[in-house]
Structure formats: C-alpha cells, structure tokens
C-alpha atoms as a PDB file:
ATOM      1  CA  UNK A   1       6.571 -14.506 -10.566  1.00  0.00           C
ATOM      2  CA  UNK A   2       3.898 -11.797 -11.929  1.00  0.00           C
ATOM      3  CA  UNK A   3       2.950  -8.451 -11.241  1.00  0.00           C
ATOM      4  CA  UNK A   4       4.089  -7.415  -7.692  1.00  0.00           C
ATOM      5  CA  UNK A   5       1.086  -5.739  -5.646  1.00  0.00           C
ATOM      6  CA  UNK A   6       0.720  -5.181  -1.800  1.00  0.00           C
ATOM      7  CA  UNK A   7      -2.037  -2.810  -0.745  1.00  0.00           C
ATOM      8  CA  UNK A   8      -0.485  -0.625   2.070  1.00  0.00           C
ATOM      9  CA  UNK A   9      -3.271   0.503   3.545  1.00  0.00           C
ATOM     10  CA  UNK A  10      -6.259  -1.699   4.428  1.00  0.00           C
ATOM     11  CA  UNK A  11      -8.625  -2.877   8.010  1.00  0.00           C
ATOM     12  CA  UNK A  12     -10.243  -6.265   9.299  1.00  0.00           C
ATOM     13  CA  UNK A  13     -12.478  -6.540  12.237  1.00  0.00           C
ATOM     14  CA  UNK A  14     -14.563  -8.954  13.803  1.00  0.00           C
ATOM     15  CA  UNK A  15     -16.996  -6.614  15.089  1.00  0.00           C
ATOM     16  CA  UNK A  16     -17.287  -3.021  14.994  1.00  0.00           C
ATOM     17  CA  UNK A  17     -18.241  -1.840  18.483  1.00  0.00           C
ATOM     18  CA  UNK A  18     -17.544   1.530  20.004  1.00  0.00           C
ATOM     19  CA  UNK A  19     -18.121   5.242  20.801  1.00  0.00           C
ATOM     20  CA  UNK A  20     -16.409   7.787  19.320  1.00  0.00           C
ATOM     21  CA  UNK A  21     -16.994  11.865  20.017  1.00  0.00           C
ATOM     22  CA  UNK A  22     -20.024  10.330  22.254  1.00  0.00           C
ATOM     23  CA  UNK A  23     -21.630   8.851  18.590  1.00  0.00           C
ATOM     24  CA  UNK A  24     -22.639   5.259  18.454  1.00  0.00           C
ATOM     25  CA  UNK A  25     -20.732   2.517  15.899  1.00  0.00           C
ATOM     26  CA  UNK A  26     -21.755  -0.870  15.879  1.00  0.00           C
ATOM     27  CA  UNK A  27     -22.054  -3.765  12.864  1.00  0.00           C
ATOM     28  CA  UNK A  28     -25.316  -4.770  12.551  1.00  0.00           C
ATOM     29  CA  UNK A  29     -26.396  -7.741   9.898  1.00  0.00           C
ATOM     30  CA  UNK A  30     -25.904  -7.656   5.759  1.00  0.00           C
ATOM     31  CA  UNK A  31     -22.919  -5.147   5.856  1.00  0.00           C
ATOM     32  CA  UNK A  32     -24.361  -2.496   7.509  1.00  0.00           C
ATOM     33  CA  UNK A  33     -23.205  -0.280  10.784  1.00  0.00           C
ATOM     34  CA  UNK A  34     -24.543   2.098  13.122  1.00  0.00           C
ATOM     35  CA  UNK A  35     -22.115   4.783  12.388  1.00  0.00           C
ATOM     36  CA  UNK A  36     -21.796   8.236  14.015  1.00  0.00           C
ATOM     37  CA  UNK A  37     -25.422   7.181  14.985  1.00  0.00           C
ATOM     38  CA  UNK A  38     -26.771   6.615  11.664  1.00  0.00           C
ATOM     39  CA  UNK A  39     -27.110   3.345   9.957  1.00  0.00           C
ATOM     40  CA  UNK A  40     -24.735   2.910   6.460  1.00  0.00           C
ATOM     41  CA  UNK A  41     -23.704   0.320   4.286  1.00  0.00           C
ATOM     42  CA  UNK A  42     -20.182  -0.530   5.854  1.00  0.00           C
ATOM     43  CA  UNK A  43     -19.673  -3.796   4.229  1.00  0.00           C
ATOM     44  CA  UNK A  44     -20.528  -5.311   0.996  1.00  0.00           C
ATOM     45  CA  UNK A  45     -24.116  -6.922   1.322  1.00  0.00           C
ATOM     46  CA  UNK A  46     -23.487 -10.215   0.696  1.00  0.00           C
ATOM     47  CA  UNK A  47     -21.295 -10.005   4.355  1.00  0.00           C
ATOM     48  CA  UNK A  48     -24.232 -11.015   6.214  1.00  0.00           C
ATOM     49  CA  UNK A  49     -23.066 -11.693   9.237  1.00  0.00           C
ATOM     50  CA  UNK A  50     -21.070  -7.759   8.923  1.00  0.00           C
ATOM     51  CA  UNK A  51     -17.468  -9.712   9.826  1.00  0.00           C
ATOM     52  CA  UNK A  52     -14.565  -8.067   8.149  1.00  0.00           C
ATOM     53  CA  UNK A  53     -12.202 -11.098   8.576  1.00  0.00           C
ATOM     54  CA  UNK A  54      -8.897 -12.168   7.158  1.00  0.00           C
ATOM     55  CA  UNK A  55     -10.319 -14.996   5.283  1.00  0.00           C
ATOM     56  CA  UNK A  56     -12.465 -13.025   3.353  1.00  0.00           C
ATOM     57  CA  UNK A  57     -10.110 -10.622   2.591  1.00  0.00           C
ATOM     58  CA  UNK A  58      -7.250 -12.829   1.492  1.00  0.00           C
ATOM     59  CA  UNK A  59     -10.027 -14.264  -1.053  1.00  0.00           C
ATOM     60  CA  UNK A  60     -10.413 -11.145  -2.375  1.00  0.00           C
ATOM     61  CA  UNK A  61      -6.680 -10.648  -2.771  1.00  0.00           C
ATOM     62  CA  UNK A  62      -5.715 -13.668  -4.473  1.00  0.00           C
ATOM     63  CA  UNK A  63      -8.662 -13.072  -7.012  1.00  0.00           C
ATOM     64  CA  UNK A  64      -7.126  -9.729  -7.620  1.00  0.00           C
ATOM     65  CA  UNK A  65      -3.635 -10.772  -7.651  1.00  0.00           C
ATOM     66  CA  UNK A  66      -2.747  -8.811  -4.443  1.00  0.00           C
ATOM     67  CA  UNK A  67       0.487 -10.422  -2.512  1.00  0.00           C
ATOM     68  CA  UNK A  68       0.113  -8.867   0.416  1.00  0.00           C
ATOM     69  CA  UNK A  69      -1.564  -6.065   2.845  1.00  0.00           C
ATOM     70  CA  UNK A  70      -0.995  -4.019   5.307  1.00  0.00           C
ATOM     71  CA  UNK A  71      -3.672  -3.426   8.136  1.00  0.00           C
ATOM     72  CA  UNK A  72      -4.133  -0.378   9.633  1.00  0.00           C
ATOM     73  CA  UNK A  73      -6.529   0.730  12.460  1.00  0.00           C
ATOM     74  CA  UNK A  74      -9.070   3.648  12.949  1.00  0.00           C
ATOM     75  CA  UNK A  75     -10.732   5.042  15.951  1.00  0.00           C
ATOM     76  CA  UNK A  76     -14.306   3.785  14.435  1.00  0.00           C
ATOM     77  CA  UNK A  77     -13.524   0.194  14.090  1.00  0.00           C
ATOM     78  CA  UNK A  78     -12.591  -0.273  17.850  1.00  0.00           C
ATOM     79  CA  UNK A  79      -9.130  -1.748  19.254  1.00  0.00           C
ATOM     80  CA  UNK A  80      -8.886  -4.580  17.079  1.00  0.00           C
ATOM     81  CA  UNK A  81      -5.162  -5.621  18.486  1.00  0.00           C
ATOM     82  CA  UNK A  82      -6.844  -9.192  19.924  1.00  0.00           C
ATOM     83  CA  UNK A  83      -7.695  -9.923  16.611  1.00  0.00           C
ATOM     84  CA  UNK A  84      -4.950  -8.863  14.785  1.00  0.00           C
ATOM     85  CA  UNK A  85      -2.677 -10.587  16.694  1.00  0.00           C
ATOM     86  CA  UNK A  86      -4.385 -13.618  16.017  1.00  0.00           C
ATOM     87  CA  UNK A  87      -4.183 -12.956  11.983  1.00  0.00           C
ATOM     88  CA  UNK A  88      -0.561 -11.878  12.089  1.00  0.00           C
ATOM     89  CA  UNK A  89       0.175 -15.359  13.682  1.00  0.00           C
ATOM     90  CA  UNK A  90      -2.004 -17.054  10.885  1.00  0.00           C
ATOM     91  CA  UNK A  91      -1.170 -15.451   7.884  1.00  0.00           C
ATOM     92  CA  UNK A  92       2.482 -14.196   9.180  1.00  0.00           C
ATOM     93  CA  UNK A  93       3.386 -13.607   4.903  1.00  0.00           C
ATOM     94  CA  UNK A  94       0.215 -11.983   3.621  1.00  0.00           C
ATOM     95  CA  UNK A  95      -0.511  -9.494   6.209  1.00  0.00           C
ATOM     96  CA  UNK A  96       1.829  -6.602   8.415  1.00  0.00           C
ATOM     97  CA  UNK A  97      -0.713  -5.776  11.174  1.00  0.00           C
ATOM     98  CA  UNK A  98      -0.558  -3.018  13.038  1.00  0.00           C
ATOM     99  CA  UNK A  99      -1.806  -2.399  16.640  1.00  0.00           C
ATOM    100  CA  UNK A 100      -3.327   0.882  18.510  1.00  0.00           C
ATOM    101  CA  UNK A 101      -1.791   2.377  21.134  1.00  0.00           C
ATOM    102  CA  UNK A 102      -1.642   5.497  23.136  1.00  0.00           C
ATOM    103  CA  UNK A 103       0.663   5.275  25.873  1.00  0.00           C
ATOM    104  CA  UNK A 104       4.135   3.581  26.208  1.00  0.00           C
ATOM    105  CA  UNK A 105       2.856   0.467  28.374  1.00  0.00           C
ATOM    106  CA  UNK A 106       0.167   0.201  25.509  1.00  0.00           C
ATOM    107  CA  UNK A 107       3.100   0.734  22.716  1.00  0.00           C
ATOM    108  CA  UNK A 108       4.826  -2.296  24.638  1.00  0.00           C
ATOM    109  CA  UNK A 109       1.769  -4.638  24.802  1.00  0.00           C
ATOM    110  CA  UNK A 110       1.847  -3.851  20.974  1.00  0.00           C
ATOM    111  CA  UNK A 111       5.220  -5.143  20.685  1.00  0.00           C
ATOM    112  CA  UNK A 112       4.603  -8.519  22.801  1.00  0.00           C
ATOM    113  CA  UNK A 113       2.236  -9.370  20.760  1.00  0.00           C
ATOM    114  CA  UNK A 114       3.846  -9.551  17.799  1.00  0.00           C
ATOM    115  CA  UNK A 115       2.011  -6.833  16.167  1.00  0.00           C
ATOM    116  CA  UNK A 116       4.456  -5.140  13.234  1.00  0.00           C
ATOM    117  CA  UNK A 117       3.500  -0.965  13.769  1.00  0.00           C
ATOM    118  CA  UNK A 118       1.201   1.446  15.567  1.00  0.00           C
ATOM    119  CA  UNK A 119      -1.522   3.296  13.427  1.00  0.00           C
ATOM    120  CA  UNK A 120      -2.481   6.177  14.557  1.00  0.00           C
ATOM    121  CA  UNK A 121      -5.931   8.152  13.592  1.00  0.00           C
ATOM    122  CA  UNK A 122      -4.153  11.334  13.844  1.00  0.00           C
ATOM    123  CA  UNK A 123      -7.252  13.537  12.449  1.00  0.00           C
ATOM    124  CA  UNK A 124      -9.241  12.154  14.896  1.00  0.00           C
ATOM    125  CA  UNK A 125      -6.839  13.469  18.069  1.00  0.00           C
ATOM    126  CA  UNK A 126      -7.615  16.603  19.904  1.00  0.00           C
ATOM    127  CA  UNK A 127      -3.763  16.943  21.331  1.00  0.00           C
ATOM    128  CA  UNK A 128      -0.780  17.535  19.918  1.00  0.00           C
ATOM    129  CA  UNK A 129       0.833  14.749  17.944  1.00  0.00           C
ATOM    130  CA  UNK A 130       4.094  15.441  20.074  1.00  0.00           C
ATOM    131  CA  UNK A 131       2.623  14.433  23.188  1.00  0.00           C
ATOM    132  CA  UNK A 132       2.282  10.888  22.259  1.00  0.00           C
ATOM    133  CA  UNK A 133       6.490  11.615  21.651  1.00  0.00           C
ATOM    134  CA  UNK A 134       7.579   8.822  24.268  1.00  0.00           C
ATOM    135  CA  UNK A 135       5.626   6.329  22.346  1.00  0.00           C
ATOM    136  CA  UNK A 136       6.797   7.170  18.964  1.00  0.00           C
ATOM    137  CA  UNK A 137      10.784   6.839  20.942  1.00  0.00           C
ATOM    138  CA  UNK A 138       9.853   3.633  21.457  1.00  0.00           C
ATOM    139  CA  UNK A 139       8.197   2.358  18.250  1.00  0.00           C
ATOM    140  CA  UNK A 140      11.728   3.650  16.715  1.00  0.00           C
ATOM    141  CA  UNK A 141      13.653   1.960  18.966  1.00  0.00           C
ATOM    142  CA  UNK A 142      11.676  -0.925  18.623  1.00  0.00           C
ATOM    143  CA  UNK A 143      11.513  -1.078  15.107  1.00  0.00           C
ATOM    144  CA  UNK A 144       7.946  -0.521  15.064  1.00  0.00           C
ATOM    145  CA  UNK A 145       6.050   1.158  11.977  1.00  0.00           C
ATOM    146  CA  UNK A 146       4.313   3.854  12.332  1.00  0.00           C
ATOM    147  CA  UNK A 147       0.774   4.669  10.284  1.00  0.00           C
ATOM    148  CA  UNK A 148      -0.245   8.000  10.650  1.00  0.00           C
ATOM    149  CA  UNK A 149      -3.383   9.502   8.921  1.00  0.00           C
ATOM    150  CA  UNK A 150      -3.302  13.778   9.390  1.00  0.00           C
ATOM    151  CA  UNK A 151      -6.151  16.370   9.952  1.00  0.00           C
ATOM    152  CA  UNK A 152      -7.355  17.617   6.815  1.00  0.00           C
ATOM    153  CA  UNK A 153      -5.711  21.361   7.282  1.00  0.00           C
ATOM    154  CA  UNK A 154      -2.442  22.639   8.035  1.00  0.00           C
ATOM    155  CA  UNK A 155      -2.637  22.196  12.044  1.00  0.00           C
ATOM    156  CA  UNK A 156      -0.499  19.059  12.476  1.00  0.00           C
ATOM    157  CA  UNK A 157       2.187  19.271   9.688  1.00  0.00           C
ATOM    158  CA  UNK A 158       4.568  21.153  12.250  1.00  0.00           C
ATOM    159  CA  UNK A 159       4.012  18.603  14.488  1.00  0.00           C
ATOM    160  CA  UNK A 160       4.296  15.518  12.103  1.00  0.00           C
ATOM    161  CA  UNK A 161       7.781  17.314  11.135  1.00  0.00           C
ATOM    162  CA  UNK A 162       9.076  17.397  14.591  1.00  0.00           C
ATOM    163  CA  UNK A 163       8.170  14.120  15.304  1.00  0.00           C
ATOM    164  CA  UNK A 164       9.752  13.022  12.071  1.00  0.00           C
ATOM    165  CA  UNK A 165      12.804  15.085  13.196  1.00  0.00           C
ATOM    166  CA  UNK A 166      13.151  13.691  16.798  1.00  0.00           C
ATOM    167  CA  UNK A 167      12.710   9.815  15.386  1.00  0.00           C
ATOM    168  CA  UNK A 168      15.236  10.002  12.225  1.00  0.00           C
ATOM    169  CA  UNK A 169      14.799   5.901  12.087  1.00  0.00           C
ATOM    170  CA  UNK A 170      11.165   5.658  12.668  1.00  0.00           C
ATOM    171  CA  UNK A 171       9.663   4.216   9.234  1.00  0.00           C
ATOM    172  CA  UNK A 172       6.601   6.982   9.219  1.00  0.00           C
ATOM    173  CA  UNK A 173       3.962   6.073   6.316  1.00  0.00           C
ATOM    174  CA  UNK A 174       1.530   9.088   5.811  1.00  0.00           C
ATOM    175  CA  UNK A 175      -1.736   7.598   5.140  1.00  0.00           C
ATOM    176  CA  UNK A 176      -5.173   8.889   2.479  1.00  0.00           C
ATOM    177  CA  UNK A 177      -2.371  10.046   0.410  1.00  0.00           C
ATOM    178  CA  UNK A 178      -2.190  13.437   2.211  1.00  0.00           C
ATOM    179  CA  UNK A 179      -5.914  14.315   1.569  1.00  0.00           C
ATOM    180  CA  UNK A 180      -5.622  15.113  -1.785  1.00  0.00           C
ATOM    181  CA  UNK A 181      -9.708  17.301  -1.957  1.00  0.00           C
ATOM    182  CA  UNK A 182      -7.960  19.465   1.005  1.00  0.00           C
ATOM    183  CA  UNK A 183      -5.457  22.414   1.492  1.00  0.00           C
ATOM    184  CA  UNK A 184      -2.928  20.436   3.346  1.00  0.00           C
ATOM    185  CA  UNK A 185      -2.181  17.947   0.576  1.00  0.00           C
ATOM    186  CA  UNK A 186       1.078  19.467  -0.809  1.00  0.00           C
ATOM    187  CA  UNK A 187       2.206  19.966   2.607  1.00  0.00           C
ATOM    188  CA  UNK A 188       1.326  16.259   3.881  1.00  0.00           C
ATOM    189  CA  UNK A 189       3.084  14.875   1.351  1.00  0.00           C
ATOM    190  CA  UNK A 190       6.120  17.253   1.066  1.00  0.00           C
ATOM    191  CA  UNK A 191       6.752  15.708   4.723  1.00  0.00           C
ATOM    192  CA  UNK A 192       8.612  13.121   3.130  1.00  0.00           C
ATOM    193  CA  UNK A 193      11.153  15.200   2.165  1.00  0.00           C
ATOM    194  CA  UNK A 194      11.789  15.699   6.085  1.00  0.00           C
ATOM    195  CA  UNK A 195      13.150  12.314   6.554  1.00  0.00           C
ATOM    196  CA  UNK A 196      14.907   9.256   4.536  1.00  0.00           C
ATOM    197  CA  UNK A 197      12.253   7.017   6.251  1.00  0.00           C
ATOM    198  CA  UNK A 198       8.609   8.534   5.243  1.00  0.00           C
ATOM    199  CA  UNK A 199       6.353   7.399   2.799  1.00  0.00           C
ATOM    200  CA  UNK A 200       2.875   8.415   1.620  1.00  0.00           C
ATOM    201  CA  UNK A 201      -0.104   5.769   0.818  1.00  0.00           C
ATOM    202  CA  UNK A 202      -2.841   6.220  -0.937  1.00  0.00           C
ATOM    203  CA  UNK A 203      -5.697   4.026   1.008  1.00  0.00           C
ATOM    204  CA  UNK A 204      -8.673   6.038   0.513  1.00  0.00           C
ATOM    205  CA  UNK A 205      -8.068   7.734  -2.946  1.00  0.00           C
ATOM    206  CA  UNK A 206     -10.974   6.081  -4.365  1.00  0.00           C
ATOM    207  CA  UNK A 207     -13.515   6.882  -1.592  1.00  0.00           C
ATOM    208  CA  UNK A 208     -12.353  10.953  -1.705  1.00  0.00           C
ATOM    209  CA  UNK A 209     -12.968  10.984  -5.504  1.00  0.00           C
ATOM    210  CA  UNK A 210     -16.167   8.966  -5.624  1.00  0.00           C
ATOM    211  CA  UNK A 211     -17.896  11.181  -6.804  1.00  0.00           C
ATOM    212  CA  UNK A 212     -16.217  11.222  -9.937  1.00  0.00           C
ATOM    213  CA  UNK A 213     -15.585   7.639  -9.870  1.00  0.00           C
ATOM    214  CA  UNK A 214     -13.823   4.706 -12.104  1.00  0.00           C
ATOM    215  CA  UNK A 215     -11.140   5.556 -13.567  1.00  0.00           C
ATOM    216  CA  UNK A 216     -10.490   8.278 -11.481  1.00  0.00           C
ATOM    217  CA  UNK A 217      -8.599  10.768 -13.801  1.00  0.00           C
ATOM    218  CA  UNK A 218      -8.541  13.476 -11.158  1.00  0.00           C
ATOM    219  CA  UNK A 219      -6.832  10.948  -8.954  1.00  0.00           C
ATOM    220  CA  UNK A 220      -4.318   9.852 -11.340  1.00  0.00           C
ATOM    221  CA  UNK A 221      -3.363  13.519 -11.458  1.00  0.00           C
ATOM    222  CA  UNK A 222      -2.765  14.041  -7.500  1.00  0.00           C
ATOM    223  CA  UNK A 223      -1.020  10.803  -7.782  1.00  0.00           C
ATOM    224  CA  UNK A 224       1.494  12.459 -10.401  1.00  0.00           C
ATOM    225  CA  UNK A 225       1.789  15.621  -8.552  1.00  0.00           C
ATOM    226  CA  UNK A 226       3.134  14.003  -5.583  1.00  0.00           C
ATOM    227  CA  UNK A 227       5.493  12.030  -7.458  1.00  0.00           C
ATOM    228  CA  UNK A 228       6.577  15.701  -8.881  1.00  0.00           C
ATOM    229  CA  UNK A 229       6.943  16.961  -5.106  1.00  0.00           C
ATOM    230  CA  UNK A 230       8.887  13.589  -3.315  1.00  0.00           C
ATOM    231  CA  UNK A 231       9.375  11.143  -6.246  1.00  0.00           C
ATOM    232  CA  UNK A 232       8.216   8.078  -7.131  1.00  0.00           C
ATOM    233  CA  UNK A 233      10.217   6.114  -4.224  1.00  0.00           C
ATOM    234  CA  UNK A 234       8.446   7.564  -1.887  1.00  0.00           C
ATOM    235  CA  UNK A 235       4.727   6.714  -2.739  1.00  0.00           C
ATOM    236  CA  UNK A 236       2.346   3.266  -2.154  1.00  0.00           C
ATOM    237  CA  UNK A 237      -1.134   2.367  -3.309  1.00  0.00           C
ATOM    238  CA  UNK A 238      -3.408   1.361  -0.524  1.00  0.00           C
ATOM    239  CA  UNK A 239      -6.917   0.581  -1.102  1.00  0.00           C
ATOM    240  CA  UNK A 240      -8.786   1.457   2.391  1.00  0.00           C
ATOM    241  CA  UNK A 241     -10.374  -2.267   2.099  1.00  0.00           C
ATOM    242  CA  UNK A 242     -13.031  -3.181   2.945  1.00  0.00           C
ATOM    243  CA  UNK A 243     -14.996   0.242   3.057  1.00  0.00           C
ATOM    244  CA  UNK A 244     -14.048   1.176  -0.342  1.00  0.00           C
ATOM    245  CA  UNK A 245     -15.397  -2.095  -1.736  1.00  0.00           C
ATOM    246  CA  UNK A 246     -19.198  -1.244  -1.325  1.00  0.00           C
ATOM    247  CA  UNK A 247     -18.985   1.047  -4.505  1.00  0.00           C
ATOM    248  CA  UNK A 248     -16.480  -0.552  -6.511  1.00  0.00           C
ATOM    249  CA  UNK A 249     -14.542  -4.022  -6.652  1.00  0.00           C
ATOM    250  CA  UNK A 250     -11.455  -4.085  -4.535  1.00  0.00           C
ATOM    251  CA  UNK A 251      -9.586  -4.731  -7.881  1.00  0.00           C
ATOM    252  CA  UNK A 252     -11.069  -1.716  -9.719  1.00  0.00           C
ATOM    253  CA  UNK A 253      -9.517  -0.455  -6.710  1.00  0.00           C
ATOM    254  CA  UNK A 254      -5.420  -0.040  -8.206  1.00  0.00           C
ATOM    255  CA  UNK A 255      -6.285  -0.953 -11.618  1.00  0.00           C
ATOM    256  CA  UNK A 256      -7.369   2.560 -12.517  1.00  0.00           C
ATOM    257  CA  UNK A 257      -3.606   2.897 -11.902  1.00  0.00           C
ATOM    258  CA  UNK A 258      -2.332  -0.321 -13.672  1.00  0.00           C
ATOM    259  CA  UNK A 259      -4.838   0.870 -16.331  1.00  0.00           C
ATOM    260  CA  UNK A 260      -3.501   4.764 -16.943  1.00  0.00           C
ATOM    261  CA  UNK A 261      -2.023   5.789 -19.958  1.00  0.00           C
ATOM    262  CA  UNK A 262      -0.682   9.004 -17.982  1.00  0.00           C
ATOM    263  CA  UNK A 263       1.847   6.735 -16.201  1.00  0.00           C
ATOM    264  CA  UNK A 264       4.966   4.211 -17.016  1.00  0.00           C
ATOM    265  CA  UNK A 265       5.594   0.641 -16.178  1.00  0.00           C
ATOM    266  CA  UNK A 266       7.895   1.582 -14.177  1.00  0.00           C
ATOM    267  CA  UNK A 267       6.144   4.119 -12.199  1.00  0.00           C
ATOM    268  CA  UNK A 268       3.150   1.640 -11.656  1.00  0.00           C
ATOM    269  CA  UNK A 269       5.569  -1.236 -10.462  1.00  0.00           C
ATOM    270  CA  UNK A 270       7.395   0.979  -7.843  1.00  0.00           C
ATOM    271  CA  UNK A 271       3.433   2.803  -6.693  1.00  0.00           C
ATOM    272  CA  UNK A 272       1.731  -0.500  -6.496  1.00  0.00           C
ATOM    273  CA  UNK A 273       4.110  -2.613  -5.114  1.00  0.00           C
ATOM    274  CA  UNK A 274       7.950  -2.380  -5.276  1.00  0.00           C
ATOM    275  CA  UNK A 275       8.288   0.559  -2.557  1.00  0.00           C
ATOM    276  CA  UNK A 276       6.108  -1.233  -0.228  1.00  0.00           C
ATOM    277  CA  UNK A 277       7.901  -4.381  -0.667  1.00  0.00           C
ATOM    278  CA  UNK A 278      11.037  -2.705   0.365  1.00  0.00           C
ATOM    279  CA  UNK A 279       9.553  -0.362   3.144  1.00  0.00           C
ATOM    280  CA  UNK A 280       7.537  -3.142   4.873  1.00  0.00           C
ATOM    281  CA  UNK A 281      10.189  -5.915   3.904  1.00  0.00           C
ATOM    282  CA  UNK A 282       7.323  -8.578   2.689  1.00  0.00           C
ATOM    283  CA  UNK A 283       9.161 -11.678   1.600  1.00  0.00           C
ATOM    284  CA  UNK A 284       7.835 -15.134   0.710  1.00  0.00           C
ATOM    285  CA  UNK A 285       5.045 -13.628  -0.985  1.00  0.00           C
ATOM    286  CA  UNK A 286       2.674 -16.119  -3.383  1.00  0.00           C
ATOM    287  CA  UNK A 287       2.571 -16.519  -7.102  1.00  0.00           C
ATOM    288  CA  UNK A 288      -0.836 -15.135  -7.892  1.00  0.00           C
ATOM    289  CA  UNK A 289      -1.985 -16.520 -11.468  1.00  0.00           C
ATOM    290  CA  UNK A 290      -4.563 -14.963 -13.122  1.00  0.00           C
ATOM    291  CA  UNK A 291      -7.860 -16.408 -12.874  1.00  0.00           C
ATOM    292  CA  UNK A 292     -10.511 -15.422 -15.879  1.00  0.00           C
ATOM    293  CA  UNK A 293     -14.183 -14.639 -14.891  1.00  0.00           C
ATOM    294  CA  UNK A 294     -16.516 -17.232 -16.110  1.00  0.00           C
ATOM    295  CA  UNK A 295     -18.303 -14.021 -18.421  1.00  0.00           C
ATOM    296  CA  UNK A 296     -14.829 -13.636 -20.024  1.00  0.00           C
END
C-alpha cells in the first residue's frame, strides 16, 4: 500500500440551516451561505446545488490519495446526526462520524445510531465545559470520541484539564490545532500532556494562516513547536474540508506538509496519518494509486 493519510478533522452537510447567537445561516445556490447574516462563499462554486455530501467528498479524497476522514460538527452547520448516520452506514471504512449532543439522553441517541464520537464547538459555549460532565461519563464509558474545539484565550483550559482528569479513558482530540494566531495555543496543546488519551488536530491550519497562504511556512513552524511541547505521537493533520477548499485544493491542503523540507519522513507519516490510524482505529482502508492530471 502507499502513503497512509486520514484527514482528522473534516464536515458534510446536506443543507446548512440554522440560527446561531440570533444570526441567520442558510446554503443558498453555487456554494454560497447566508452566514452570521451575510452572504459568503461557503462551498466551492462549481457546488451548485450548495450540498456538502459524502460523495463528493470521497471524490475528492481518492484524487488526493486520502484513506479516510473524520467528520466533525459545528454549531453553524446545524445537527447533521440524520445525515451522518446515514454516511457512517454507507461508507462504514472511509468515514468516523461524529454526532452533536448536549445532554445525556442526546449522548445516548448518539450512540444508537451508530455514530463513532461527540464534537463539541466548545468556543462557541457560554457555560462551563464541566457542566456537560455527565455526558462526557458517558461518551467514556461508551467508548465514544470526543472532538473538542476551545475558545481562543485561556478561559477553558482549566476546564478541558478537569474534564480530561475526571475521564482518564475518554479519547479527547483537541481540534484547529490549539489556535495557533492566539495566546492559548501553547496551553491548548500542552493539554495533552494531561492525559495518555489526548491528541491535537490541525483542521483549520490553512484557513488561520491564509493570509500568508501556500506553503504555509509560518504553519509548518507551529506545527514543529507543538511537536517540541507533546511530541510527535500526539499530533494529526485535519484539513477543515470543505470550507478550506474555496481558496486552495483540498490536496494543497497536507501537502504543504508532505512538501516541507523542515520536517522528516517519519514525522510526516506519524502527522498525516499513522497517529490517526491508531487513535481512530481505521482499518480496511483503500489502496489509493496516484492518478496524473491530464496538464502533467
């Protein structure tokens, strides 16, 4: 088999439609959304019909050699568990879905229906993290994953630790690779020294350094420093699919990685695939051959 890569951090919808902090999102035609009550490009263009499905993704995997992804869930997508329930069931080797939740009877539904974690939009919670405690019992004694993306400042690291502390066996994977632009990035990621289950993904990297863009140098850099803090076990590429795509190509998306001089082989097999592989135990995954573009 070839290179190993599984994107840990990635979304699918059907339709985006929903209200969050009393602001309007909703898909529209051609890619675009209302969002936060102003219209953006959400989607690539050529999405007419502004569906964010499986099929389309998995296309765009296999053309970039991607095994497998993880899906993750956000507050401005909507609840998408119908739908991911549906694509876990499909596509049971290519994709670890995870629901939403935010109570124990919803943490349960999660669980019936196959679903394989709970993501959590953490930055986007006005509670504690610790009050949603009895659900994150559950997910560990379930064997649930949990996705957890953090405010961008120091408020919730205290609280991610205790809940880390309380749930030794909960697999915890701490998602935009700790907000690397913000204050709390050394302290997001040094969270997975507080347990032998946590992990830190990068979904998102490229969107925070956009402005910079391809190849990303300054992200390269965060990406060493937090193998200097944890180690290189503990980190996983994730793209933040599709939204990411509208500026560059989802494979542009970890080859600035495969493409660094500033890292080894072996440190860009274990980030872009190996430790997900073992954290998310993805088995039966396909040989991916690559394909040439017809301008080659």
């Amino acid at each position: 088999m070839g290179k190993l890569i599984i994107d840990a951090h990635s979304h699918l919808w059907l339709k985006q439609d929903t209200t969050v902090d009393g602001k309007r999102i909703l898909s529209l035609k051609n890619g675009r959304s209302i969002f936060m009550d102003e219209e953006v490009q959400m989607l690539p263009p050529f999405m007419i019909d502004s569906q964010n499905t499986a099929e389309v993704f998995l296309s765009n995997m296999n053309y970039a050699q991607v095994g497998a992804a993880v899906v993750v869930q956000e507050l401005i997508d909507g609840c998408q568990n119908a739908y991911l329930q549906q694509v876990q069931q499909q596509y049971p080797d290519r994709f670890f879905c995870m629901g939403m939740a935010w109570n124990v009877d919803e943490a349960q539904a999660v669980c019936k229906a196959g679903l394989k974690g709970i993501a959590f939009p953490g930055h986007r919670m006005h509670e504690p993290l610790t009050t949603l405690m009895p659900v994150f019992k559950l997910m560990e004694e379930r064997g649930l994953v949990l996705s957890m993306c953090l405010a961008d400042d120091e408020r919730q690291i205290g609280q991610m630790a205790e809940v880390i502390q309380e749930c030794p066996r909960l697999k915890v994977a701490i998602g935009h690779f700790g907000m690397p632009t913000t204050q709390s990035f050394r302290s997001q990621v040094l969270l997975a020294r507080q347990g032998a289950n946590v992990m830190v993904e990068s979904g998102g990297i490229t969107w925070l350094y956009n402005a910079e863009f391809y190849p990303f140098p300054t992200a390269i850099r965060r990406i060493r420093e937090a193998a200097d803090l944890v180690g290189w076990d503990r980190l996983m590429w994730g793209s933040d699919y599709p939204r990411t795509i509208t500026a560059i190509t989802y494979r542009m998306s970890y080859d600035f990685v495969e493409k660094s001089a500033e890292l080894t082989a072996e440190e860009k097999a274990l980030f872009l695939g190996q430790n997900a592989q073992r954290f998310y135990g993805f088995n039966h995954l396909p040989e991916l051959p690559y394909i040439k573009n017809m301008s080659e």
